[in-house]
N, C-alpha and C. Protein backbone atom coordinates (compact mmCIF):
# COMPACT_ATOMS: atom_id res chain seq x y z
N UNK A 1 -10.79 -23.61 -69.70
CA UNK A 1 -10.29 -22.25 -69.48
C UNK A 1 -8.95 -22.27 -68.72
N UNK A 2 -8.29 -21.28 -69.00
CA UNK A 2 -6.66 -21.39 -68.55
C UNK A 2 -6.39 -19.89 -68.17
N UNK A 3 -6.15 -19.23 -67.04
CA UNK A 3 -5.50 -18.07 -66.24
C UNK A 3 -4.08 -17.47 -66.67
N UNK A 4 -4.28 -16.74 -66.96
CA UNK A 4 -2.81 -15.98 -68.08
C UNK A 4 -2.46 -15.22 -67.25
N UNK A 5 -1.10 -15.21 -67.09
CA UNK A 5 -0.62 -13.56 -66.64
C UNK A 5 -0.43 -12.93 -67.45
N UNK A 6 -0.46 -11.51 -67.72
CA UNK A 6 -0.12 -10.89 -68.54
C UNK A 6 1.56 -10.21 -68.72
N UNK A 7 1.92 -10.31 -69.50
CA UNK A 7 3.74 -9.63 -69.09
C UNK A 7 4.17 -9.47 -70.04
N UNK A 8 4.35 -7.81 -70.39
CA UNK A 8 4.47 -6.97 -71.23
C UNK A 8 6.34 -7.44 -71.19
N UNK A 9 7.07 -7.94 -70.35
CA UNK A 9 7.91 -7.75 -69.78
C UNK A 9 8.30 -9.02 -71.09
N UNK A 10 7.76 -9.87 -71.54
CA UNK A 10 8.18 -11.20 -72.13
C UNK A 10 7.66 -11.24 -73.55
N UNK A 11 8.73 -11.65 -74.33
CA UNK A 11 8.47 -11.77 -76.06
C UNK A 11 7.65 -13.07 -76.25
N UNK A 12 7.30 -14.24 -75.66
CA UNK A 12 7.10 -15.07 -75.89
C UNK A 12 5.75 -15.56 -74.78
N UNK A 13 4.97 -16.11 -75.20
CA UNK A 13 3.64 -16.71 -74.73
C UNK A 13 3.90 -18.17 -73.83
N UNK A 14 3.43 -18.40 -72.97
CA UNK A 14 3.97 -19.64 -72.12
C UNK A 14 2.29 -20.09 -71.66
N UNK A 15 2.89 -21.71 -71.86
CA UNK A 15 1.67 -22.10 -70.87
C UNK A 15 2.29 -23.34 -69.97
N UNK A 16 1.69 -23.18 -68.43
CA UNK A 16 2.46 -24.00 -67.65
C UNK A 16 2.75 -25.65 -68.22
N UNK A 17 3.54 -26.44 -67.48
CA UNK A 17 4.09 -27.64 -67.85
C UNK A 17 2.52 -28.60 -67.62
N UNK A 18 1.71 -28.58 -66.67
CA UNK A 18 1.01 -29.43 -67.09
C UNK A 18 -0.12 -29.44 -67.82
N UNK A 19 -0.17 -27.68 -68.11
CA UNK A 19 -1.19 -27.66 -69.21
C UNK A 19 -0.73 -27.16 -70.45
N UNK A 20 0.28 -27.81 -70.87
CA UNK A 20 1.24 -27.98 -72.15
C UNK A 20 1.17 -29.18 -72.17
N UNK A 21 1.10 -29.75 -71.04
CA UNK A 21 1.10 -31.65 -71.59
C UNK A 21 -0.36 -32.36 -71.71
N UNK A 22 -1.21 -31.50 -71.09
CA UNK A 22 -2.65 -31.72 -70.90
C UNK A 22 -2.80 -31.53 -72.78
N UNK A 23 -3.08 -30.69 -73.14
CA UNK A 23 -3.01 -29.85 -74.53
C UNK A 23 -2.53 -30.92 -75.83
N UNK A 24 -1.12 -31.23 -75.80
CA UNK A 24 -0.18 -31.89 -76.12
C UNK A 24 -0.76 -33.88 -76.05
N UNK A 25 -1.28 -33.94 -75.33
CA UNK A 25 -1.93 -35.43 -75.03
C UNK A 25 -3.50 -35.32 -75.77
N UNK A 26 -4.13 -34.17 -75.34
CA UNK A 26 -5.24 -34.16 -76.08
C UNK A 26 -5.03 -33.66 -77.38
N UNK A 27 -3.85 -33.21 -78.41
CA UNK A 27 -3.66 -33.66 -79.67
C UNK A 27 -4.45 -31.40 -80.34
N UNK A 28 -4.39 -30.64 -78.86
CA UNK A 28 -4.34 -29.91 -79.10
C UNK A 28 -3.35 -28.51 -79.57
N UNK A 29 -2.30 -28.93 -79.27
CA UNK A 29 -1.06 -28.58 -79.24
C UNK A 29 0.06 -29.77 -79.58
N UNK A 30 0.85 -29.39 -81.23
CA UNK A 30 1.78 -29.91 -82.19
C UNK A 30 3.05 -29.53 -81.07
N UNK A 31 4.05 -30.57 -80.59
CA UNK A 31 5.16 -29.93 -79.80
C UNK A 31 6.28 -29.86 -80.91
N UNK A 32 7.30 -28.92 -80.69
CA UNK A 32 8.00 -28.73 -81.47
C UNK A 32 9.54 -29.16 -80.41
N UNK A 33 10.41 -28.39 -81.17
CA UNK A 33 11.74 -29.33 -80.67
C UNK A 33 12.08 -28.33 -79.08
N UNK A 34 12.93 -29.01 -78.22
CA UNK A 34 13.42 -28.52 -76.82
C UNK A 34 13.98 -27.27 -77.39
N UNK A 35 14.09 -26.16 -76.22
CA UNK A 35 15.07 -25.23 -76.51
C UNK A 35 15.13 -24.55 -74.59
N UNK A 36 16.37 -23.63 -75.29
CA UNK A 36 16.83 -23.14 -73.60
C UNK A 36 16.86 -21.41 -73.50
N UNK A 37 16.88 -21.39 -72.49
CA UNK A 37 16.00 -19.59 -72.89
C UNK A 37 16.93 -19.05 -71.64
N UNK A 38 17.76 -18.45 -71.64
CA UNK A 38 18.57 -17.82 -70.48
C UNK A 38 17.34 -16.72 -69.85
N UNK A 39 17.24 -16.83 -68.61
CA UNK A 39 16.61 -15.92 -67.72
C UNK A 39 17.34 -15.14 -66.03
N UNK A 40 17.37 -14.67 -65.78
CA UNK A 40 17.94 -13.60 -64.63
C UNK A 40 17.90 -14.91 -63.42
N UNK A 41 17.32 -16.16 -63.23
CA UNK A 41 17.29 -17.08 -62.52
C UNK A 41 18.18 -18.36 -63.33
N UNK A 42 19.08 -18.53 -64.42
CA UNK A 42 19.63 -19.34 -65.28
C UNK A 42 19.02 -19.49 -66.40
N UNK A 43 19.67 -20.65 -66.79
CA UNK A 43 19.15 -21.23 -68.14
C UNK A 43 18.18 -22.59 -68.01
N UNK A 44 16.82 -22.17 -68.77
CA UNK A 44 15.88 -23.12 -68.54
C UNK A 44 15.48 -23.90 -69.78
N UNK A 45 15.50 -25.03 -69.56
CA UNK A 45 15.05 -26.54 -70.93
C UNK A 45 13.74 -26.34 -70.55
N UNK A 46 12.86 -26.59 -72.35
CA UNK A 46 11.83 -26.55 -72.01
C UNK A 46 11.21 -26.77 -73.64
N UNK A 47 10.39 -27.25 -73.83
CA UNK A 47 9.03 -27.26 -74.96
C UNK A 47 8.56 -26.49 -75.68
N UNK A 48 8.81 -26.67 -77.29
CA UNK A 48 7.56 -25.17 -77.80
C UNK A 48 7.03 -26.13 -78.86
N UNK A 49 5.49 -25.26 -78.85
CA UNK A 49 4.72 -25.83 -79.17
C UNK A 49 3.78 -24.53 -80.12
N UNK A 50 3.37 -25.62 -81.01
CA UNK A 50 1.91 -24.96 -81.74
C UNK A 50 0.65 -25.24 -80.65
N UNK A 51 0.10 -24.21 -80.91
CA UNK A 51 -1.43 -24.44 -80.13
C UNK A 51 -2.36 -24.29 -81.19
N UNK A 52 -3.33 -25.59 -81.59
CA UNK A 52 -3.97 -25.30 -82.51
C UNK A 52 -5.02 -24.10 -82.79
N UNK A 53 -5.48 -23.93 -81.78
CA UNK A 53 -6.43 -22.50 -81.58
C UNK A 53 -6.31 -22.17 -80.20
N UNK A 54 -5.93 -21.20 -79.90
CA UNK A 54 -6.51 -20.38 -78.78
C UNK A 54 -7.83 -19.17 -78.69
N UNK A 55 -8.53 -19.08 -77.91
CA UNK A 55 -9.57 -18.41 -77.85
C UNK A 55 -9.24 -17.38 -76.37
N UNK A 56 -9.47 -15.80 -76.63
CA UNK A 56 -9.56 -15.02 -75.74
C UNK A 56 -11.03 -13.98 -75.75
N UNK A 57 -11.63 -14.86 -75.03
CA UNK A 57 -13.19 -13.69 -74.52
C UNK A 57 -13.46 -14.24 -76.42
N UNK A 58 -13.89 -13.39 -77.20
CA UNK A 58 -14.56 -13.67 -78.60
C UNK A 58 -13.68 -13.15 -79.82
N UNK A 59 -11.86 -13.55 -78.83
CA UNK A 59 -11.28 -13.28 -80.23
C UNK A 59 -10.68 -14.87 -80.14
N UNK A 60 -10.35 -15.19 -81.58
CA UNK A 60 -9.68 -16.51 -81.66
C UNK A 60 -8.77 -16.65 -82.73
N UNK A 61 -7.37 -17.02 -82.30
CA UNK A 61 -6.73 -17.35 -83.57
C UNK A 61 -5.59 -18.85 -83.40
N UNK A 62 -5.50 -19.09 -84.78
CA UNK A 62 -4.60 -20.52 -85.12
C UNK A 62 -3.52 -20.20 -84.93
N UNK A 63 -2.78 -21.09 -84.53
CA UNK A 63 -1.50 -22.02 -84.60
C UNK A 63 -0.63 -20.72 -84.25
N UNK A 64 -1.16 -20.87 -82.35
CA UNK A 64 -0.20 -19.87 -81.63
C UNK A 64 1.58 -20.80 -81.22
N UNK A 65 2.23 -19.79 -81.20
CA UNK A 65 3.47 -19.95 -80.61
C UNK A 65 3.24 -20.05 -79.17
N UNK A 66 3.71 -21.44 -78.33
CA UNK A 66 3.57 -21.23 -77.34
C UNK A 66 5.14 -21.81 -76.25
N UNK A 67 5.09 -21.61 -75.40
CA UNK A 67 6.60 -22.22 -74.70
C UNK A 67 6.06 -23.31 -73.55
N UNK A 68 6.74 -23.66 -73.49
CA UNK A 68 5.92 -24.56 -72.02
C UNK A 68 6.95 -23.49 -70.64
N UNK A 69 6.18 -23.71 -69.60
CA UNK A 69 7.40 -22.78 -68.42
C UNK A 69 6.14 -23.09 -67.63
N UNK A 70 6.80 -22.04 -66.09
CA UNK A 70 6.37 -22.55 -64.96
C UNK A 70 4.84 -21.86 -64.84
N UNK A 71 4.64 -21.02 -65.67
CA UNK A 71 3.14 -20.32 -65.52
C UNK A 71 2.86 -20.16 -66.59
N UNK A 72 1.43 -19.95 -66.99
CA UNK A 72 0.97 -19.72 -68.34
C UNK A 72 0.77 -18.19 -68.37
N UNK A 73 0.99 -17.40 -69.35
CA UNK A 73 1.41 -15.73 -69.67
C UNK A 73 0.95 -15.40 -71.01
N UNK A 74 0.91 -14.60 -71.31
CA UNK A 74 0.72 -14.10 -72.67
C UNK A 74 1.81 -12.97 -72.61
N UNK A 75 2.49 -13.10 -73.46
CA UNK A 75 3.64 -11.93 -73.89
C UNK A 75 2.97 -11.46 -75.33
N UNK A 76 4.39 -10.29 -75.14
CA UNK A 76 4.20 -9.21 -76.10
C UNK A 76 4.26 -9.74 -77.74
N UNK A 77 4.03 -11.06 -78.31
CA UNK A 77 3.83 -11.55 -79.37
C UNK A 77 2.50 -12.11 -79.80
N UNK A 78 1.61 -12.42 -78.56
CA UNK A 78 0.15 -12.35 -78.53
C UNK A 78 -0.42 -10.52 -78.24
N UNK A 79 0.17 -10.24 -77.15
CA UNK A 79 -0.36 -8.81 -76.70
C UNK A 79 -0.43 -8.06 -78.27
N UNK A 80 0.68 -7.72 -78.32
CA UNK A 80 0.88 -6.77 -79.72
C UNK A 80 0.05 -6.92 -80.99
N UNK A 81 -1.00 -7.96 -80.82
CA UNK A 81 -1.93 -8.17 -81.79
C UNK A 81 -3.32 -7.12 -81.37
N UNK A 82 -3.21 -6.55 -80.12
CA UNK A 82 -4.17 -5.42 -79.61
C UNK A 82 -3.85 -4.23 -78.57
N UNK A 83 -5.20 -3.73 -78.66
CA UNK A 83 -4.62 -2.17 -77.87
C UNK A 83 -5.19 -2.64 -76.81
N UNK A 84 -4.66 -2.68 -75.79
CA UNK A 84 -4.87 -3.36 -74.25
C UNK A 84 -5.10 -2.30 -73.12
N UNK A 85 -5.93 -2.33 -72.97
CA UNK A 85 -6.63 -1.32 -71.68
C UNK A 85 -6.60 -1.96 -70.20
N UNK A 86 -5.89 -1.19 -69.78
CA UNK A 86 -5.84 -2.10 -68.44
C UNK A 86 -6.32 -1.25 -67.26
N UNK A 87 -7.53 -1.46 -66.19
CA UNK A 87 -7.93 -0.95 -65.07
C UNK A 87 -7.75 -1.33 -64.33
N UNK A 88 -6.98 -1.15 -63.40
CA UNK A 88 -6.12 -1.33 -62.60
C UNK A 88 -7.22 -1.69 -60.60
N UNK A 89 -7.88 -0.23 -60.96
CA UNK A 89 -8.57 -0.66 -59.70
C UNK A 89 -9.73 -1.89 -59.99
N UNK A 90 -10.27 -2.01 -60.79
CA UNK A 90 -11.19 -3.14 -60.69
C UNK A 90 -10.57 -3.82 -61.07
N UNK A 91 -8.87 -4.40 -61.85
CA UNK A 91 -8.27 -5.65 -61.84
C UNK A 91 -9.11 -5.87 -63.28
N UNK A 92 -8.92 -5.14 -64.10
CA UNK A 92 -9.59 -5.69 -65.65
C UNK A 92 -8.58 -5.13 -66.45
N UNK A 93 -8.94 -5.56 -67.71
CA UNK A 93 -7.64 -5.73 -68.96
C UNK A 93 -9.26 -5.69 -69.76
N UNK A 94 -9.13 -5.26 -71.10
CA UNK A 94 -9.69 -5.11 -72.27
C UNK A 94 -9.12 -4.80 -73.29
N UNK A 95 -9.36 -5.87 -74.00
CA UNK A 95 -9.57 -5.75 -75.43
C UNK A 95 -9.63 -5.43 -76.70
N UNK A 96 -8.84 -4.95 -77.63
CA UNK A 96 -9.40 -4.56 -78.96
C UNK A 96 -8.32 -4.87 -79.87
N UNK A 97 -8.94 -5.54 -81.06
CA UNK A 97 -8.01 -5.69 -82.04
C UNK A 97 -7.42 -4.33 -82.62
N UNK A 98 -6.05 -4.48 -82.80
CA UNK A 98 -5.06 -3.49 -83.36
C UNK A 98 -4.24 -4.00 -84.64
N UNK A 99 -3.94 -3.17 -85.21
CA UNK A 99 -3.25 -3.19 -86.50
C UNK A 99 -2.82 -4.75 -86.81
N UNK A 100 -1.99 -5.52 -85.57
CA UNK A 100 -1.53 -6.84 -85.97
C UNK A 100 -2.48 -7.90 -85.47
N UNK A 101 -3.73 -7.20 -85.73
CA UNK A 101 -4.41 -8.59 -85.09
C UNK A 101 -4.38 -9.57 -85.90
N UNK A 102 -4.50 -9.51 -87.04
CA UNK A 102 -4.39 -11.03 -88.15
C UNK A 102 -3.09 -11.64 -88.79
N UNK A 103 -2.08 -10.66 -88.06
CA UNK A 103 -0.78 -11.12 -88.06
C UNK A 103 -0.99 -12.55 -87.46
N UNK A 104 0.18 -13.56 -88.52
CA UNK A 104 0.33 -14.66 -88.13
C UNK A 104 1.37 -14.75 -87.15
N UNK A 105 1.75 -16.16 -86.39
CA UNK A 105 2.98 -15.72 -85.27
C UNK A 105 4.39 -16.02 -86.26
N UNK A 106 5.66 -15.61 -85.48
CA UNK A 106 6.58 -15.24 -86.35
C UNK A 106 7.64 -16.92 -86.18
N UNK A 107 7.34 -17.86 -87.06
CA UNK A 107 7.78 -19.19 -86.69
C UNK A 107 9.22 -19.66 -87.09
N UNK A 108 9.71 -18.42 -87.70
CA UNK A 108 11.70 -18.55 -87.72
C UNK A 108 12.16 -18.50 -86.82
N UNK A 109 13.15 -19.15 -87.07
CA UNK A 109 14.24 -18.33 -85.76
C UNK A 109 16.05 -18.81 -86.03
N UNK A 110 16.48 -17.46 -85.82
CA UNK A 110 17.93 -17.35 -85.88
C UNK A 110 18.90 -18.02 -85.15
N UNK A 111 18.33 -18.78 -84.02
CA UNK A 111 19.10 -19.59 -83.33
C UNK A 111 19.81 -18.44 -82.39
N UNK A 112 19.69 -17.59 -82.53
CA UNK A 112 20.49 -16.40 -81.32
C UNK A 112 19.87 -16.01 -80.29
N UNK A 113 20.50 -15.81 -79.23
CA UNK A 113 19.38 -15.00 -77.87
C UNK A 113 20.63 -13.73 -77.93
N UNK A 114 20.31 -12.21 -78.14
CA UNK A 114 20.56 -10.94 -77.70
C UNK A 114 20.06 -10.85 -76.15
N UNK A 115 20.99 -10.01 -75.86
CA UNK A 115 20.86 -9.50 -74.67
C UNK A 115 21.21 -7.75 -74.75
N UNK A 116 20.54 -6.98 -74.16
CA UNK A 116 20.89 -5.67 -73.90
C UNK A 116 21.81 -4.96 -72.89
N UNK A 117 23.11 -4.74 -72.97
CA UNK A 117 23.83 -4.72 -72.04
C UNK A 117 24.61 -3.30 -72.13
N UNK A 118 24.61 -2.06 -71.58
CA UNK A 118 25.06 -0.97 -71.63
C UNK A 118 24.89 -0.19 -72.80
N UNK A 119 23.38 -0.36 -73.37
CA UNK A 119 23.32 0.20 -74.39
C UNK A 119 23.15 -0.24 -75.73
N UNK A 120 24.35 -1.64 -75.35
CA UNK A 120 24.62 -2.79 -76.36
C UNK A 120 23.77 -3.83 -76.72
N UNK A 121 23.85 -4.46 -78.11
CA UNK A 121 23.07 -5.51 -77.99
C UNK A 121 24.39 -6.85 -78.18
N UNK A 122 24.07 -7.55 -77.30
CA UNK A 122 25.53 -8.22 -77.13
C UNK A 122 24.62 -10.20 -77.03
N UNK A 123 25.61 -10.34 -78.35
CA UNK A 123 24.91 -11.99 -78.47
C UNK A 123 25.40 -13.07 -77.36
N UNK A 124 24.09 -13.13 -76.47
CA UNK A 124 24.44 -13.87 -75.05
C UNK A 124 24.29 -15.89 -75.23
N UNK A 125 23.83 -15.92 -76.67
CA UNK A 125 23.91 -17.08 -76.88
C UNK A 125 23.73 -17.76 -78.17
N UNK A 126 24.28 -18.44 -78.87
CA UNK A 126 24.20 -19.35 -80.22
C UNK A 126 24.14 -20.70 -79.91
N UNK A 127 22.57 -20.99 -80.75
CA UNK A 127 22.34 -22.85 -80.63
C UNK A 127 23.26 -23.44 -81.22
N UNK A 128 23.56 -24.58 -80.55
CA UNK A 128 24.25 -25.53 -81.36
C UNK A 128 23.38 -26.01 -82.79
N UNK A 129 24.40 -25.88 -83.57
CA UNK A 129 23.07 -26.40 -84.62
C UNK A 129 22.12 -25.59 -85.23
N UNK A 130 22.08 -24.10 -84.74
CA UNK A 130 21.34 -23.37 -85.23
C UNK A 130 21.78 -22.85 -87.04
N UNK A 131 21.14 -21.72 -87.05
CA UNK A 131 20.97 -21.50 -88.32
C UNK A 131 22.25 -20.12 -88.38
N UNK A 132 22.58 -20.12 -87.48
CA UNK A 132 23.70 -18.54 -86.97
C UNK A 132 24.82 -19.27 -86.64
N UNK A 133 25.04 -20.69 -86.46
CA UNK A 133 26.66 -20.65 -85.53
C UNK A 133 27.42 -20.83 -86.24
N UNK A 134 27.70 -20.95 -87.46
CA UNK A 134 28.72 -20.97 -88.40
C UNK A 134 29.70 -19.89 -88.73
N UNK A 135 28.08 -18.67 -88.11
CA UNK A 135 28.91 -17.33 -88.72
C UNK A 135 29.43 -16.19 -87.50
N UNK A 136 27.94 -16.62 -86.35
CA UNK A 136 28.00 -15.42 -85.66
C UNK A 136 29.11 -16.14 -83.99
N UNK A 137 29.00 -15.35 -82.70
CA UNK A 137 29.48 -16.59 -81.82
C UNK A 137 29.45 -15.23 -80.91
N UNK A 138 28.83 -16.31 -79.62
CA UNK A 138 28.78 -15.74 -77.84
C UNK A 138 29.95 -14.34 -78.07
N UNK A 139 29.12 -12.97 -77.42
CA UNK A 139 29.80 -12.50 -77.04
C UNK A 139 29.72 -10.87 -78.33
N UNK A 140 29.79 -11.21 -79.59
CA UNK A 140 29.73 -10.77 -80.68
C UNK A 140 28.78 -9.45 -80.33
N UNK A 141 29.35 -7.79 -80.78
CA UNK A 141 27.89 -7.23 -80.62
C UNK A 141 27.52 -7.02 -81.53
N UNK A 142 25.94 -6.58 -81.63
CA UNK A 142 25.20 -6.62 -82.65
C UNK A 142 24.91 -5.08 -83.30
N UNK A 143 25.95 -5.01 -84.33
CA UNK A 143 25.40 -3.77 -84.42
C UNK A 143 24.62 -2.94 -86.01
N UNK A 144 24.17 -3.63 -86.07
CA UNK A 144 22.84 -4.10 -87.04
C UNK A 144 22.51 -5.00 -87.79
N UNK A 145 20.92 -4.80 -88.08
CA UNK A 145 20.03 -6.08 -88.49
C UNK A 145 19.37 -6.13 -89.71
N UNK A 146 19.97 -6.57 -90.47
CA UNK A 146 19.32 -6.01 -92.11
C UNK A 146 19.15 -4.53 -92.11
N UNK A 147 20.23 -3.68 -92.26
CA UNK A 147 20.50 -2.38 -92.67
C UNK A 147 19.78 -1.66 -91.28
N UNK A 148 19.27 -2.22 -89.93
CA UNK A 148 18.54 -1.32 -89.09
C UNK A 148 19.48 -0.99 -88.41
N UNK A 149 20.00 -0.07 -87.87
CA UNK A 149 21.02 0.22 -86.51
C UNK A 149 20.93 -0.64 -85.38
N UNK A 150 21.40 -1.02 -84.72
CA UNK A 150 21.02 -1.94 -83.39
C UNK A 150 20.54 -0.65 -82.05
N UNK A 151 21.25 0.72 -82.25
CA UNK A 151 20.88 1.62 -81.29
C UNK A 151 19.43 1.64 -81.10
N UNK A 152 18.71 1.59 -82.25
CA UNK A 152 17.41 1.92 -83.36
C UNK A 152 16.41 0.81 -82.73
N UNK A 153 16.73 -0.22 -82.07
CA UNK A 153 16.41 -1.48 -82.33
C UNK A 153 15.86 -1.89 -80.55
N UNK A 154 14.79 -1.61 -80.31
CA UNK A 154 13.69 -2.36 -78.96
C UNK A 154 13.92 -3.58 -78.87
N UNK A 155 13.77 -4.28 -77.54
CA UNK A 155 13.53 -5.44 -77.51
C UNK A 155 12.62 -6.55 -78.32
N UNK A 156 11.20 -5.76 -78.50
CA UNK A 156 10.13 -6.05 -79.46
C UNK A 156 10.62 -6.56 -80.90
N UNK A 157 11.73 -5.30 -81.72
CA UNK A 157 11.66 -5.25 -82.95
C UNK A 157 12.90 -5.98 -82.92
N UNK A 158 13.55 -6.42 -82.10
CA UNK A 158 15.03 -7.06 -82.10
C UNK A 158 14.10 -8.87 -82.54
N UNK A 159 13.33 -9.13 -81.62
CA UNK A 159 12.49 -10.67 -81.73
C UNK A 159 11.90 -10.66 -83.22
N UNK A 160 11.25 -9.17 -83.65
CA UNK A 160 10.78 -9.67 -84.85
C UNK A 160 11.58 -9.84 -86.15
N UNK A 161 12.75 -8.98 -85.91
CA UNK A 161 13.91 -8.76 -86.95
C UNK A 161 14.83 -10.54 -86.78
N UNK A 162 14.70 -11.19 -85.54
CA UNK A 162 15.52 -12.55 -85.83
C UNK A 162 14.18 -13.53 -85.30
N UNK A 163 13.33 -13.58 -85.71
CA UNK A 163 11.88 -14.67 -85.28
C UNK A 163 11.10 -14.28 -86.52
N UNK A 164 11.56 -14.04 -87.85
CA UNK A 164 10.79 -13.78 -88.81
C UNK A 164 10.17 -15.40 -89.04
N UNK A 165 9.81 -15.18 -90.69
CA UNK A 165 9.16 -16.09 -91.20
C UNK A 165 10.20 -17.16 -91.44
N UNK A 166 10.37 -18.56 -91.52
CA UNK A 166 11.39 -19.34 -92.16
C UNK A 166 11.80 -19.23 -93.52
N UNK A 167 12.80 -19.48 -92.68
CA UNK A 167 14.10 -19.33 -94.88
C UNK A 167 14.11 -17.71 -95.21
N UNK A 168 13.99 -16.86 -93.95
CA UNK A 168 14.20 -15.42 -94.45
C UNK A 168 15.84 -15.31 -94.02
N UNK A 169 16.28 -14.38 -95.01
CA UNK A 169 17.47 -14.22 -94.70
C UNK A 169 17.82 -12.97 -93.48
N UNK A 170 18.76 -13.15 -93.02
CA UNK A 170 19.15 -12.19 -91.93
C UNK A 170 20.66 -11.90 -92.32
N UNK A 171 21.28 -10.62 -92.32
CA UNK A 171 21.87 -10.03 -92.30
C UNK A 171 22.91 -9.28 -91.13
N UNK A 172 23.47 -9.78 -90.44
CA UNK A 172 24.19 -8.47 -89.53
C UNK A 172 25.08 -8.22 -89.75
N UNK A 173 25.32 -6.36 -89.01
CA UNK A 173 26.75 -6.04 -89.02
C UNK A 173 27.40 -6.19 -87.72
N UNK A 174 28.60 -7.22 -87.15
CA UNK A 174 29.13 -7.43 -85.72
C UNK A 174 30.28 -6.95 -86.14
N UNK A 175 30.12 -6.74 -83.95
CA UNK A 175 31.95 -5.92 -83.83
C UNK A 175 32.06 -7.44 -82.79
N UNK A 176 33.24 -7.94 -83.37
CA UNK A 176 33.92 -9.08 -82.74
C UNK A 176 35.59 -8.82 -82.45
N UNK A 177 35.86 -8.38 -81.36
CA UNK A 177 36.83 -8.12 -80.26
C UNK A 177 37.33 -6.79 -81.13
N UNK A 178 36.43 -5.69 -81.48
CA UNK A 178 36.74 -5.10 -82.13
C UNK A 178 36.91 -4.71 -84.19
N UNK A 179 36.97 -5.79 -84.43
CA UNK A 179 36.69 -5.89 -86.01
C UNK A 179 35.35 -6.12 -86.57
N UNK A 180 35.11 -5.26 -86.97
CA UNK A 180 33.70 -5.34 -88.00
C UNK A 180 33.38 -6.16 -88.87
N UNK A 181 32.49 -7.13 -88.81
CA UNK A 181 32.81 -8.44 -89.75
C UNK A 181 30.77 -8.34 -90.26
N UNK A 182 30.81 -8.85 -91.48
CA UNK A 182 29.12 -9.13 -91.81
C UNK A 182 28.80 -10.62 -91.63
N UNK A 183 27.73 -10.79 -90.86
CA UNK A 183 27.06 -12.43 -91.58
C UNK A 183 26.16 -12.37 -92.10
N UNK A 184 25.78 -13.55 -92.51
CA UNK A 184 24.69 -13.59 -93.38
C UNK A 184 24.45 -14.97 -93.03
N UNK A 185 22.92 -15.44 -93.12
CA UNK A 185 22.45 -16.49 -92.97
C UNK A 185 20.70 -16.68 -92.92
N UNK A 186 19.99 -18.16 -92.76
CA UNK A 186 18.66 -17.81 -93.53
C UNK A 186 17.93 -18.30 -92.09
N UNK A 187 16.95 -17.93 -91.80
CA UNK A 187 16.00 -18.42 -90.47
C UNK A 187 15.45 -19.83 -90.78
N UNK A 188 15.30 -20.99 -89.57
CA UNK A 188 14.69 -22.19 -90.11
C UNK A 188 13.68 -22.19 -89.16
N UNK A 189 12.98 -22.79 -89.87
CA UNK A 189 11.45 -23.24 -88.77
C UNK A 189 11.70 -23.60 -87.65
N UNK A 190 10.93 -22.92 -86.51
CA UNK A 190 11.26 -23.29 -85.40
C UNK A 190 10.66 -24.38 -85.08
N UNK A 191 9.13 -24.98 -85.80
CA UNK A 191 9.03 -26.25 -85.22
C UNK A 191 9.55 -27.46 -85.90
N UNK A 192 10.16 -27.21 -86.97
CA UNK A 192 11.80 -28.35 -87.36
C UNK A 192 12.04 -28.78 -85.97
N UNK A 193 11.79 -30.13 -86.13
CA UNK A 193 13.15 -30.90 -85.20
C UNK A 193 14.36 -31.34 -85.78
């Protein structure tokens, strides 16, 4: 058994460093390649991984997305698979599958980190090597995502619009120092090394 925080606040599921390597040694968790995740404290290196099954209370599902980091959490890419009741004075959370409960996790990725900045969605970072740096670059705003508006566009639906499935194509429209330019390009598996 493993102690989750819960944090509506985070797109991504984490489990601490030594029970990512605990996991990972016992051949329960596939690691996938390093990546770096800008946070309000810097930029942090770190591990993602498949988890072959996770189990919560008597729900269970395969081949979660997980990150390695300093605490283990469940974010809003596990959460959003249910309607979450939370009681506050007795310190309980419950349960129930919702619309995405048999949603699989979303294992593309665009190689971009957005950031929300005055409204804006403003591209705060491109992997080297990713599947975006050819076209898009630091700084670029985003001002839509396969025909969606970026105004239009949550934190939530921003992760699922560039963390789709692999080899989906993505589309944006950027304003780069002012000129409106389109890219285009296709999502690759995130657990590709």
């Amino acid at each position: 058994p493993v102690m989750f925080a819960l944090d509506t606040g985070a797109t991504e599921s984490c489990l601490k460093h030594e029970t990512f390597e605990q996991l990972a040694q016992a051949r329960h968790l596939i690691t996938g390649p390093s990546y770096a995740a800008a946070t309000p404290t810097g930029v942090v290196q770190a591990r993602s991984g498949l988890l072959l099954v996770g189990e919560l209370g008597i729900y269970s599902h395969h081949d979660l997305l997980m990150m390695e980091g300093p605490i283990s959490l469940l974010g809003l890419g596990y959460l959003s698979r249910y309607k979450v009741v939370f009681d506050f004075p007795r310190g309980v959370a419950t349960f129930t599958p919702g619309g995405r409960y048999h949603e699989n996790e979303h294992l593309g990725t665009s190689g971009l980190t957005p950031t929300r900045i005055d409204e804006k969605w403003i591209v705060e970072r491109v992997k080297t090597g990713g599947p975006a740096e050819s076209v898009v670059r630091q700084n670029d705003e985003i001002l839509a995502v396969n025909e969606e508006a970026a105004s239009d566009i949550d934190f939530f639906r921003m992760r699922e619009l560039l963390t789709t499935g692999p080899d989906a194509p993505i589309r944006l429209r950027l304003n780069r120092n002012g000129v409106e330019i389109q890219a285009e390009f296709r999502t690759r598996d995130r657990m590709a090394r």
